[in-house]
Protein backbone atom coordinates (compact mmCIF):
# COMPACT_ATOMS: atom_id res chain seq x y z
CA UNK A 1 68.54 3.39 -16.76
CA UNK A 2 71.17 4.16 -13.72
CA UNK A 3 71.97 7.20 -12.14
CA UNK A 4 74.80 8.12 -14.12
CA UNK A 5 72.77 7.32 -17.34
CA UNK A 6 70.41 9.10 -16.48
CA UNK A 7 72.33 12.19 -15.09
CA UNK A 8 74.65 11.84 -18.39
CA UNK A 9 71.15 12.09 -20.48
CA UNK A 10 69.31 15.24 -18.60
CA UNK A 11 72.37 16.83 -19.43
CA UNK A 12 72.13 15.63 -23.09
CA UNK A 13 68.46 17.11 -22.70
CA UNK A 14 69.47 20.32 -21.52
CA UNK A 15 72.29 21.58 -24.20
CA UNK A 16 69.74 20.81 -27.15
CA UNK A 17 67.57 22.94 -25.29
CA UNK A 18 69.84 25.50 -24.84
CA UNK A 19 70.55 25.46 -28.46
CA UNK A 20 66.71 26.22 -29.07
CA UNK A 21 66.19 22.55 -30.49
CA UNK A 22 63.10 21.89 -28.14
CA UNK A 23 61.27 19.34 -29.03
CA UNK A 24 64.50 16.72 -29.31
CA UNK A 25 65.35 17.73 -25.43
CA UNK A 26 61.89 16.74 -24.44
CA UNK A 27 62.05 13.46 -26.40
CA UNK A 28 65.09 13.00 -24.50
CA UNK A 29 63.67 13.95 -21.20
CA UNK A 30 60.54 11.50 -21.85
CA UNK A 31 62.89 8.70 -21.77
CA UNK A 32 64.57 9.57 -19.20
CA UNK A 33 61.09 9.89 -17.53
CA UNK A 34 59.87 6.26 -18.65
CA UNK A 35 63.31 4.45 -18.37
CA UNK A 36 64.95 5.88 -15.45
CA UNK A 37 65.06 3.81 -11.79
CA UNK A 38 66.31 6.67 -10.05
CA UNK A 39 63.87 8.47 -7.78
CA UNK A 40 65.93 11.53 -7.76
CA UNK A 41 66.50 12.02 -11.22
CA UNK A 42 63.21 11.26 -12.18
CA UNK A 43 62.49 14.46 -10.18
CA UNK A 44 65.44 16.47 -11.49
CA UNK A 45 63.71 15.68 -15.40
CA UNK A 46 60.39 16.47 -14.40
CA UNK A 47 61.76 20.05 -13.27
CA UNK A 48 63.14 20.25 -16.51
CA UNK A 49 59.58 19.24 -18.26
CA UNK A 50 57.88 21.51 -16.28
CA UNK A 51 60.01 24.70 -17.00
CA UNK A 52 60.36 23.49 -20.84
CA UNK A 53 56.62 23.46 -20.77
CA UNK A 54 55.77 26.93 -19.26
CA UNK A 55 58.30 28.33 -21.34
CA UNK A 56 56.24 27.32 -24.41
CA UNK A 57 53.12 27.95 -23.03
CA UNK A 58 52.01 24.77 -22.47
CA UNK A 59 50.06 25.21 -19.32
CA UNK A 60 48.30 21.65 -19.28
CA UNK A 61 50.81 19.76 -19.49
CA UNK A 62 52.71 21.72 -16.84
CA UNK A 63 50.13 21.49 -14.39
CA UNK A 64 50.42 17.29 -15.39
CA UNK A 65 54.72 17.36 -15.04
CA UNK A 66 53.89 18.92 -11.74
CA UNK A 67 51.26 16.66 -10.44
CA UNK A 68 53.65 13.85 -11.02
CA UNK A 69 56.20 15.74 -9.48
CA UNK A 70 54.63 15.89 -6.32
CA UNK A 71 54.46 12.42 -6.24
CA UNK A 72 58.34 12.01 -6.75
CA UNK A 73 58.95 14.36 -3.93
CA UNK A 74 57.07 11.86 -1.43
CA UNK A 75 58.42 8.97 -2.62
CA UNK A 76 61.75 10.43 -1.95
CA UNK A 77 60.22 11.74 1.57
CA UNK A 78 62.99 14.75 1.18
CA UNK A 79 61.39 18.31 2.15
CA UNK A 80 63.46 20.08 0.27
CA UNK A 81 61.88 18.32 -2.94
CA UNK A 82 58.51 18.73 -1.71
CA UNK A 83 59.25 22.30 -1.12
CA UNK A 84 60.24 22.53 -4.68
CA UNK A 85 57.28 20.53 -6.30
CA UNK A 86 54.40 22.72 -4.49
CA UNK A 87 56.28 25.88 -5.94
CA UNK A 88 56.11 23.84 -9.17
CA UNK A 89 51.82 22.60 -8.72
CA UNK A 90 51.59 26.64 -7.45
CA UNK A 91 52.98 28.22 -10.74
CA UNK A 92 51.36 25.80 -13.03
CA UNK A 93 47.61 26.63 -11.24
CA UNK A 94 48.96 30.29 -11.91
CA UNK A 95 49.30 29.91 -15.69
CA UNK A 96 45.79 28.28 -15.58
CA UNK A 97 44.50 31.20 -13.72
CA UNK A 98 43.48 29.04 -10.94
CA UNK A 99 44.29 31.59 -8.05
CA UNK A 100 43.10 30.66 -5.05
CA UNK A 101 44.81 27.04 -5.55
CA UNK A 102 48.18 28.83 -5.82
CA UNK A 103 47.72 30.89 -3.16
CA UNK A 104 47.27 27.67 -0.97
CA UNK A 105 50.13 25.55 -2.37
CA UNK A 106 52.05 28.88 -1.84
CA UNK A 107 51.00 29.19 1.74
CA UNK A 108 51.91 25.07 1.70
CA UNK A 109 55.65 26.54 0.66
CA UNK A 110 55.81 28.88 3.07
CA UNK A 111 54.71 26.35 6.12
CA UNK A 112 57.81 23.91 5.19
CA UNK A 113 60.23 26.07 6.38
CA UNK A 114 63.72 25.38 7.73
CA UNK A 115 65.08 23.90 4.73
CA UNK A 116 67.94 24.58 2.61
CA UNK A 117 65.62 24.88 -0.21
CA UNK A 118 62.74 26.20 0.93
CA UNK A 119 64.19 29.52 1.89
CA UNK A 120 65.71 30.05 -1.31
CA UNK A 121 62.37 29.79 -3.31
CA UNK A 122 60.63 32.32 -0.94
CA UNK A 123 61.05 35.12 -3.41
CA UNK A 124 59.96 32.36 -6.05
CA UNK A 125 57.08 31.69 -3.75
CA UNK A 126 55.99 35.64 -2.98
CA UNK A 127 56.04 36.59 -7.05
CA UNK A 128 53.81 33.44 -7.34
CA UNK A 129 50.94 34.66 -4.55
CA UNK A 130 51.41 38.19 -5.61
CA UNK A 131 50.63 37.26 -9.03
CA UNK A 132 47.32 35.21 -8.11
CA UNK A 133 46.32 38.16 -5.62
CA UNK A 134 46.64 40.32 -8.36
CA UNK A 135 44.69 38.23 -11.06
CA UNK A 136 41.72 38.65 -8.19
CA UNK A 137 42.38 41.97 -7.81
CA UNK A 138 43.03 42.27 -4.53
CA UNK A 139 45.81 44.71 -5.27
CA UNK A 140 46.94 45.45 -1.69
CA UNK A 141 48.56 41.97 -1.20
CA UNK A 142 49.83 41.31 -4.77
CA UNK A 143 51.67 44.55 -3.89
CA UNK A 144 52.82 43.08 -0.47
CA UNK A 145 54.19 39.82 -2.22
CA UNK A 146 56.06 41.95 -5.04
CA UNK A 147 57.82 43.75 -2.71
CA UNK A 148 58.38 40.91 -0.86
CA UNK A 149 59.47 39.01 -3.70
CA UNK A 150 61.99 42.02 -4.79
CA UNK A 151 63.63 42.20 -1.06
CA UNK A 152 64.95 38.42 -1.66
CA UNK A 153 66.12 38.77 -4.79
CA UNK A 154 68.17 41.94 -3.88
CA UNK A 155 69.09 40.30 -0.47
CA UNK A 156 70.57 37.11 -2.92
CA UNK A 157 71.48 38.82 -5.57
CA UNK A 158 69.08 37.07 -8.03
CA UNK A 159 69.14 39.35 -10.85
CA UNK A 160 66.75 36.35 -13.35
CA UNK A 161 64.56 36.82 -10.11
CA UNK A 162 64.33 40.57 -10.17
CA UNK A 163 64.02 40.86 -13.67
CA UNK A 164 60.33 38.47 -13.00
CA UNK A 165 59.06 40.48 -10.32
CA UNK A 166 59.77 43.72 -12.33
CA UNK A 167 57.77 42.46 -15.40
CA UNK A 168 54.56 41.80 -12.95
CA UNK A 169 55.20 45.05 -10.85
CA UNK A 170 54.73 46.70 -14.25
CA UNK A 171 51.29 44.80 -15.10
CA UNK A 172 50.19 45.63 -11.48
CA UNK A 173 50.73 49.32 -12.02
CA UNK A 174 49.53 49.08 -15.32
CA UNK A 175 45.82 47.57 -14.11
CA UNK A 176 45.95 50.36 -11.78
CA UNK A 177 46.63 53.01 -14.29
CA UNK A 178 49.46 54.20 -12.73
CA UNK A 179 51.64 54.37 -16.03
CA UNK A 180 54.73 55.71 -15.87
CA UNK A 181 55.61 52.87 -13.19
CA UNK A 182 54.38 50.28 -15.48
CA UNK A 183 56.80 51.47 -18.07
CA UNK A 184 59.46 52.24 -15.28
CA UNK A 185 59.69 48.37 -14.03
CA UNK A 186 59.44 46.61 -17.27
CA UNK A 187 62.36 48.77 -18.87
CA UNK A 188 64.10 48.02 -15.57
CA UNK A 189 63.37 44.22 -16.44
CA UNK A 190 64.65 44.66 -20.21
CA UNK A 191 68.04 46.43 -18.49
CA UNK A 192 68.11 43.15 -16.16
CA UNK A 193 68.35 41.14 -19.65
CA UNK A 194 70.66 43.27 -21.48
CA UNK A 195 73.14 43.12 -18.42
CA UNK A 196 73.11 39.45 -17.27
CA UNK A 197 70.77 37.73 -19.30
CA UNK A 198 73.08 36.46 -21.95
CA UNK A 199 72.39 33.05 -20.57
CA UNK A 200 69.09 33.61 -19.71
CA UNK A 201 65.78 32.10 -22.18
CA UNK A 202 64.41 34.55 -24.49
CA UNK A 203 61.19 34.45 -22.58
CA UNK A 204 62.45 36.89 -20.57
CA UNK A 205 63.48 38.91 -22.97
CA UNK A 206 59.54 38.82 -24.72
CA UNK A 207 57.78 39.38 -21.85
CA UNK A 208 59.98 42.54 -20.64
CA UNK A 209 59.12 43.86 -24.14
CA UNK A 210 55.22 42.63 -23.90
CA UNK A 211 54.97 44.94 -20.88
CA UNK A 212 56.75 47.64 -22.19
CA UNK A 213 54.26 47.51 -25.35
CA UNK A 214 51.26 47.60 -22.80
CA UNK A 215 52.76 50.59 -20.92
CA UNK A 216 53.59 52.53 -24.10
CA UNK A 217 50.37 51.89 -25.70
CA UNK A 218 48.47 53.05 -22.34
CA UNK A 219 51.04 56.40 -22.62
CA UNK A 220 49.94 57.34 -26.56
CA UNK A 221 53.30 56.46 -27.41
CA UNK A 222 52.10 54.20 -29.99
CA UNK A 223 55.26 53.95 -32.46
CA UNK A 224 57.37 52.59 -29.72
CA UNK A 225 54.40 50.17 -28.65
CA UNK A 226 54.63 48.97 -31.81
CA UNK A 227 57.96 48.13 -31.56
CA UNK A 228 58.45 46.09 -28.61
CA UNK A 229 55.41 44.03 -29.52
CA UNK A 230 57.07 42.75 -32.66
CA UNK A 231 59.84 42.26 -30.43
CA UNK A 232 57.97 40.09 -28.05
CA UNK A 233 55.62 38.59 -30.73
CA UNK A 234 59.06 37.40 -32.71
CA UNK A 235 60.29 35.10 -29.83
CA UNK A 236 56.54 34.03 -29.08
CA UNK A 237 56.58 33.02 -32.51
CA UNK A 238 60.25 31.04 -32.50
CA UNK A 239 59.48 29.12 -29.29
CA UNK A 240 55.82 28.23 -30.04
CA UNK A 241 54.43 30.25 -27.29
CA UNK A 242 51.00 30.29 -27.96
CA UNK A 243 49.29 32.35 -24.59
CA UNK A 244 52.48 34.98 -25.60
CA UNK A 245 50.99 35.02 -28.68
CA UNK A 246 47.80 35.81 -28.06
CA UNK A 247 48.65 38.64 -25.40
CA UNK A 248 50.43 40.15 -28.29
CA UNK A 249 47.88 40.31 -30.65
CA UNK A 250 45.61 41.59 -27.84
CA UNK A 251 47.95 44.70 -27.96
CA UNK A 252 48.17 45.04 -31.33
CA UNK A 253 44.80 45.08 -31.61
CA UNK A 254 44.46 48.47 -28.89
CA UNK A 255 47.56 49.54 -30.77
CA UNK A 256 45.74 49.71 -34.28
CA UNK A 257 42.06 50.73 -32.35
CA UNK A 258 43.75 53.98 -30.97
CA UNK A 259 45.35 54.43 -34.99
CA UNK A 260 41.80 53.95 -36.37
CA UNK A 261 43.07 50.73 -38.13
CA UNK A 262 41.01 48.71 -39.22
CA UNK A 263 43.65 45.39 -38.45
CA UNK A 264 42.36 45.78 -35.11
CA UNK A 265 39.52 43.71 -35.55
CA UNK A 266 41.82 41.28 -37.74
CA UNK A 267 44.24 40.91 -34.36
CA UNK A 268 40.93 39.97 -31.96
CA UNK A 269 39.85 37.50 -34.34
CA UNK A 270 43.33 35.93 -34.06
CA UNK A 271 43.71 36.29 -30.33
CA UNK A 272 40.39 35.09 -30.47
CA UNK A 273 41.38 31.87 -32.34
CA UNK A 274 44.38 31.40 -29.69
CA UNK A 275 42.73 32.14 -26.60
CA UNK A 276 39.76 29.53 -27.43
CA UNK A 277 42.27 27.08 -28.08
CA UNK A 278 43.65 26.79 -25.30
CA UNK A 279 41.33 27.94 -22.92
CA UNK A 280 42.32 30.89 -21.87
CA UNK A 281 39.30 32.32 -20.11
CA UNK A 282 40.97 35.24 -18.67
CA UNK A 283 42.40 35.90 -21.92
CA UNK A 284 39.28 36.08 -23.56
CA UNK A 285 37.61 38.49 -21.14
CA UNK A 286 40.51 40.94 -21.66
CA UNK A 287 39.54 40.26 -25.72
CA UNK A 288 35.54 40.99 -25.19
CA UNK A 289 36.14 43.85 -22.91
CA UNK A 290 38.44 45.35 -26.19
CA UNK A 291 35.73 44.43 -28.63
CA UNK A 292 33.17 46.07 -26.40
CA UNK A 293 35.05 49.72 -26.74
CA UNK A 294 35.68 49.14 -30.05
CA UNK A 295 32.18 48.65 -31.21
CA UNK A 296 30.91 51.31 -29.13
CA UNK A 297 33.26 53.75 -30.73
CA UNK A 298 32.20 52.46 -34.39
CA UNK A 299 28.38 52.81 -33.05
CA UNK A 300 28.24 49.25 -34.31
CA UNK A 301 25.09 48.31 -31.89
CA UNK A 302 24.99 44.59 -32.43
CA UNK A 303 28.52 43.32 -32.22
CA UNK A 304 28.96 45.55 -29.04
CA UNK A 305 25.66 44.03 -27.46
CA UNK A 306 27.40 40.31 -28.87
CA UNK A 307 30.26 41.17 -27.14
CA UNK A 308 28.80 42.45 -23.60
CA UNK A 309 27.46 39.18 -23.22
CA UNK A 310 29.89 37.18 -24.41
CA UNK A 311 31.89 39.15 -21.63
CA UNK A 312 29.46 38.77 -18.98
CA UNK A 313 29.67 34.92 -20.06
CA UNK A 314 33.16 35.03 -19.33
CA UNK A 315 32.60 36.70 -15.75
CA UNK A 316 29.93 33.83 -14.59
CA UNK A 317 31.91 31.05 -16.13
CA UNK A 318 34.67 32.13 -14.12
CA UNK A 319 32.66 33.05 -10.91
CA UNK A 320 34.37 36.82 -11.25
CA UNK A 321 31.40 38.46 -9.76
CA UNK A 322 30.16 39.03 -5.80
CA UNK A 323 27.82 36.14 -4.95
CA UNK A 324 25.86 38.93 -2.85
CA UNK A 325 25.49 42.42 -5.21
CA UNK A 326 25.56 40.09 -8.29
CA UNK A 327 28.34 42.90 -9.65
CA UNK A 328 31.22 41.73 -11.79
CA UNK A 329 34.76 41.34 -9.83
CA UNK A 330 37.84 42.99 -10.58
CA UNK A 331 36.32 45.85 -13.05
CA UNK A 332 36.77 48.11 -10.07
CA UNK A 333 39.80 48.55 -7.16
CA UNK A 334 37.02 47.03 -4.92
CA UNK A 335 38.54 45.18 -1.93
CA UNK A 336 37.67 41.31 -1.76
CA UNK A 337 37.11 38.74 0.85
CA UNK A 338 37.68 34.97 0.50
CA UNK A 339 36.05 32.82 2.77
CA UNK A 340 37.75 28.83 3.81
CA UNK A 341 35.50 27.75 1.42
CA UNK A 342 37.35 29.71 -1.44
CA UNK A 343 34.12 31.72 -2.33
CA UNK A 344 35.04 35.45 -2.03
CA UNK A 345 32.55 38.60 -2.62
CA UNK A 346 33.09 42.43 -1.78
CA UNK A 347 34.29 42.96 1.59
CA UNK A 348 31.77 45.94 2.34
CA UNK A 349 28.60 43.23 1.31
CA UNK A 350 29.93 41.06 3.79
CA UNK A 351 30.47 43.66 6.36
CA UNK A 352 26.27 44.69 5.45
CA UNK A 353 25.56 40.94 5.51
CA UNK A 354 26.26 40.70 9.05
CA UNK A 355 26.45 36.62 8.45
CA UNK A 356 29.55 34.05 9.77
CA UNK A 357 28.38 31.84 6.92
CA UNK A 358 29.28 31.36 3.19
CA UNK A 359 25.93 33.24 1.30
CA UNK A 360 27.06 30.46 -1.80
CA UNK A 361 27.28 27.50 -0.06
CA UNK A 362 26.19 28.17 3.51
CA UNK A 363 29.19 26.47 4.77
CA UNK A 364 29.98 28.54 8.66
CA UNK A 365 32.92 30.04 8.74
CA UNK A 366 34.86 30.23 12.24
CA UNK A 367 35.40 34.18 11.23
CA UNK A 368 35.82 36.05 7.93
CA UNK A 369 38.96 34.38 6.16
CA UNK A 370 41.52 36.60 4.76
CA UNK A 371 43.22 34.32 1.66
C-alpha cells in the first residue's frame, strides 16, 4: 500500500469513526497498519489507534499502539514524531495508573524541545504529569502542571484542551474536598462542550458530566448527581467504555448509600465486576474504601472487616504505602518523596531517617530526588 493509498484509507478510517461506527474504522486502520510501506503513515494510523483506543477504554492495547509507535518515530529519526509518541507511551502509562513512568516520558517530552511539535503538546504534556502527580497525591505539583497546562491552552486558544484540564482541576479539588471548585471547573468543562464541542467526541461530553456527578454528590445535591451520571453512564454505554463505566457505577453506588438505597450494594458488585476485568487496581481501592463506609454504617461487622483487607490488599499490591512508617499513601494530604529509584515514602520519614540511600532497595542516592 502507497502513500496515497494509504492516506486515501486513514481518511476512510476516520469518517466511519466520526459517524460512531468504531469497530469498521479500526478494521480499516489495521490494514492500513499491516499493508502500508509508508513509514509516516504508519505513524499517522497508529495515532489514530491509540486515540480510538483510549476513547473506549481500552488501556492495554493503547499502551501496545504506543509502544509500536515509538518505534515508528525512530525509524523515521524525525523529533517532532518522537515528541509526539512519548506524549502518546506517557498517557497510555496514565490510564494504567503507572505514574511515575509518565512522569518520566513526560519529563522525556519536555527535554526535546525546539520543535515545531513539541511546543505545541506542552499543555498536552503538563495535564499528563499533573494527572500522575495527582494519582500519588502529591497535590502541590499536580496543581503546578494544571495551571500550567491551562496557561497554554488559553495562550493557543485550545478550547478541547481547556475543557481536559478543567475536568481534572475538578477531581483535584474534589480529592481535596474543596467542593464548590470541583463543581465550578467541570461545569466550566460542560460550557467548553456546549460552545465548541459540536465536533468534538462524546467523551468529553461524559466525563464533564462524570465530574459534575462526583461534585454534586459530595455537595448533598443528590437529584442533580443523579442526573449527570446517567448522562455520562449513557455515552459510556454507546462507545463501550468500560473504566467510564465502572467510575459511574462507583457514583451511583455513594449516590444510593447517602439515599439509604439498597442498589448501592447492587452498583459495587457491578463496578466490582468491571474493575476486576480489566484491572483496574486503583479503581478497586476507590470500590473497597466505599464498601468499607457502607458496612460500617449498616454495623455489618464481617463484610466491613472483608473489605478493610481487601483494601489494604489493594494498597500493598500497588506499593501505596511509606516503605518506612508502613502507613498507607495518599489517604492523607501527606507530602511524598520519590527517590531515582522510583521508590517514594513520606517526606518527614525521610527527613527523620537521616539516610542518602533507598530504605527499599538500598540503592544511594546522589541527594533526595524530587520526581
Amino acid at each position: 500500500m502507497g502513500q496515497d493509498q494509504t492516506k486515501q484509507q486513514i481518511e476512510k478510517g476516520l469518517h466511519l469513526y466520526q459517524s460512531n461506527q468504531t469497530e469498521k474504522a479500526l478494521r480499516v486502520w489495521m490494514r492500513v497498519l499491516e499493508k502500508s510501506a509508508d513509514p509516516a503513515g504508519r505513524f499517522r494510523v497508529l495515532g489514530c489507534l491509540i486515540t480510538a483506543h483510549a476513547e473506549m477504554g481500552r488501556y492495554k492495547d493503547m499502551l501496545k499502539f504506543a509502544v509500536v509507535q515509538i518505534d515508528t518515530a525512530r525509524e523515521l529519526e524525525d523529533p517532532d514524531y518522537l515528541t509526539e509518541s512519548y506524549l502518546n507511551l506517557a498517557r497510555s502509562n496514565e490510564k494504567l495508573c503507572e505514574f511515575q513512568k509518565t512522569i518520566s516520558y513526560c519529563k522525556t517530552c519536555l527535554n526535546m524541545q525546539g520543535t515545531t511539535v513539541s511546543l505545541q503538546l506542552n499543555g498536552q504534556v503538563s495535564l499528563s504529569m499533573g494527572n500522575a502527580f495527582l494519582g500519588l497525591s502529591i497535590f502541590q505539583k499536580a496543581l503546578e502542571c494544571f495551571e500550567k497546562a491551562l496557561r497554554y491552552a488559553h495562550n493557543n486558544d485550545d478550547k478541547m484542551l481547556e475543557c481536559r484540564v478543567c475536568c481534572s482541576l475538578g477531581n483535584f479539588y474534589a480529592q481535596i474536598k474543596d467542593y464548590e471548585k470541583a463543581l465550578f471547573f467541570p461545569c466550566k468543562a460542560a460550557e467548553l462542550v456546549n460552545d465548541y464541542g459540536k465536533g468534538w467526541s462524546l467523551k468529553y461530553r461524559a466525563m464533564s458530566q462524570y465530574h459534575m456527578a462526583v461534585a454534586y454528590r459530595k455537595l448533598g445535591r443528590l437529584a442533580d448527581a443523579m442526573d449527570c451520571c446517567e448522562e455520562s453512564m449513557k455515552i459510556a454505554l454507546q462507545h463501550g467504555d468500560r473504566p467510564l463505566q465502572a467510575l459511574c457505577l462507583l457514583c451511583f453506588a455513594d449516590i444510593h448509600r447517602n439515599r439509604k438505597d439498597v442498589q448501592a450494594l447492587e452498583s459495587i458488585e457491578k463496578a466490582q465486576e468491571l474493575a476486576e476485568g480489566l484491572g483496574n487496581k486503583l479503581g478497586l481501592l476507590k470500590l473497597h474504601c466505599l464498601c468499607e463506609r457502607i458496612y460500617r454504617t449498616k454495623g455489618q461487622q464481617r463484610e466491613l472487616r472483608d473489605h478493610v483487607v481487601k483494601f489494604h490488599e489493594c494498597v500493598e499490591e500497588m506499593e501505596l504505602y511509606c516503605g518506612m512508617c508502613g502507613e498507607s499513601i495518599g489517604e492523607k494530604n501527606n507530602q511524598l518523596q520519590a527517590l531515582p529509584c522510583s521508590h517514594f515514602f513520606h517526606l518527614k520519614c525521610l527527613q527523620a531517617n537521616g539516610t542518602r540511600g533507598c530504605p527499599n532497595c538500598r540503592r544511594l542516592s546522589v541527594k533526595p530526588g524530587y520526581v
